[in-house]
Protein backbone atom coordinates (compact mmCIF):
# COMPACT_ATOMS: atom_id res chain seq x y z
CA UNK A 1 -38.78 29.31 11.02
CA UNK A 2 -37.50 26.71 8.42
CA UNK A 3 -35.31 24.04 10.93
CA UNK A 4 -37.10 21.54 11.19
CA UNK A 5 -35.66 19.75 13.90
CA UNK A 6 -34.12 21.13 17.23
CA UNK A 7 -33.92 20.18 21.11
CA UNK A 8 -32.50 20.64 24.24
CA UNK A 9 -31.38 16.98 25.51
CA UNK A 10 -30.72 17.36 29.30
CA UNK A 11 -28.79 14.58 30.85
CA UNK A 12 -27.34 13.78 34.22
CA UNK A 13 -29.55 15.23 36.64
CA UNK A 14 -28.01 16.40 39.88
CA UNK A 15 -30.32 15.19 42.49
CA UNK A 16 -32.26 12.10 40.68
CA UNK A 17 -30.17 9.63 38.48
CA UNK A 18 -32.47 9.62 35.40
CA UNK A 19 -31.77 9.38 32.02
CA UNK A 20 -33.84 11.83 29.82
CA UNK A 21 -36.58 10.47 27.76
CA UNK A 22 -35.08 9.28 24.38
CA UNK A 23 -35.77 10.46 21.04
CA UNK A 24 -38.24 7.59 19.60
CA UNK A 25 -38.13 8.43 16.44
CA UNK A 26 -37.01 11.61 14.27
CA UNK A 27 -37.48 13.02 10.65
CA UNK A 28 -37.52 15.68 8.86
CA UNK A 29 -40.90 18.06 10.75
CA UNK A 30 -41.46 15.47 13.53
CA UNK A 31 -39.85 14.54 16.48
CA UNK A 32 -41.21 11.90 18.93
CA UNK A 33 -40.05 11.56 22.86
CA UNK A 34 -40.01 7.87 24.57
CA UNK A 35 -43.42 8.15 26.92
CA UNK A 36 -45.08 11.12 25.32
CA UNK A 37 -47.83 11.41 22.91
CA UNK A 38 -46.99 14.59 21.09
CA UNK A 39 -44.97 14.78 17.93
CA UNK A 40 -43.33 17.45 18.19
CA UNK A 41 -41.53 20.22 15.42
CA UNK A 42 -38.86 21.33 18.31
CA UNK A 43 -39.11 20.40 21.81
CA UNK A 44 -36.44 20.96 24.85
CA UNK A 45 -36.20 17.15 26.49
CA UNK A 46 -35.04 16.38 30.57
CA UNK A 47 -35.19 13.85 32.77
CA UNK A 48 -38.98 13.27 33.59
CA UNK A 49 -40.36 15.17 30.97
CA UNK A 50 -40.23 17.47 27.18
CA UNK A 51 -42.25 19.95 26.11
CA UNK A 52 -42.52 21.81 22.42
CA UNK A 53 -39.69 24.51 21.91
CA UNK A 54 -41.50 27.30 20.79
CA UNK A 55 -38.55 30.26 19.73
CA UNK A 56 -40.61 32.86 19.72
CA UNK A 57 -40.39 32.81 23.40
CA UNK A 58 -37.11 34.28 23.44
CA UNK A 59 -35.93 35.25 19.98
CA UNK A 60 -33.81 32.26 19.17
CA UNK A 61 -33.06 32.03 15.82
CA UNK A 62 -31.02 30.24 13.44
CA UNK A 63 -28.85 33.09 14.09
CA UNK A 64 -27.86 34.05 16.66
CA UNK A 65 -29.14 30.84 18.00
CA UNK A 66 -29.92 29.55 20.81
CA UNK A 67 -31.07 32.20 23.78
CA UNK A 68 -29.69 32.74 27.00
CA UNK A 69 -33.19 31.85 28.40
CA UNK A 70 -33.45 28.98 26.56
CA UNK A 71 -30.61 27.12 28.53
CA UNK A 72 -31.52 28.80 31.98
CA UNK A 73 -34.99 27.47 31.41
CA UNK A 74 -33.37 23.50 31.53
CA UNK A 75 -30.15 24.21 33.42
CA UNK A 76 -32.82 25.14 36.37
CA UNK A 77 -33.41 21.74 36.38
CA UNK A 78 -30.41 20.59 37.90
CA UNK A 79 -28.60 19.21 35.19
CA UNK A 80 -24.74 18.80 34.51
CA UNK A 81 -24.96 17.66 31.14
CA UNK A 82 -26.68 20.01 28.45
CA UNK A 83 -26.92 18.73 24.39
CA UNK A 84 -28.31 21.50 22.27
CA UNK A 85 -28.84 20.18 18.94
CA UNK A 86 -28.58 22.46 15.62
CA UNK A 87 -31.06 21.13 13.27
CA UNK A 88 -31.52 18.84 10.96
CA UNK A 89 -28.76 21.32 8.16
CA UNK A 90 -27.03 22.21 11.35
CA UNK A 91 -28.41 25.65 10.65
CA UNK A 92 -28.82 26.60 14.25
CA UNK A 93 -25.90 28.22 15.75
């Protein structure tokens, strides 16, 4: 896909009050997470962890965007507050 830059940012977690990791540093192809290693292209971020956002998983697309399974994935975390951001051109819908 061509964004280059899209995440899940999960915030106020039900049962723990932590803050998600924050973004450390982002351009255009690279993302990096506070406490992680990996640069990552897309990733889906929560309190106590990220992980790459791969969209072939579910089909999401610039459009029609993000999946159903995308959000169930992080909302089965326990959080209240869900950020979904749409790229870089804002290309995501």
């Amino acid at each position: 896909h061509k964004n280059k830059h899209v995440f899940l940012l999960i915030s106020d977690f039900h049962s723990v009050p932590m803050a998600s990791p924050e973004i450390a540093s982002l351009s255009w192809g690279q993302m990096k997470v506070q406490g992680s290693t990996i640069t990552y292209k897309d990733c889906k971020v929560w309190p106590g962890g990220s992980r790459a956002w791969d969209w072939r998983e579910t089909g999401t697309e610039h459009s029609p965007g993000v999946q159903p399974a995308d959000v169930k994935e992080v909302a089965e975390k326990g959080v209240q507050t869900l950020v979904i951001g749409r790229g870089m051109s804002e290309a995501l819908k």
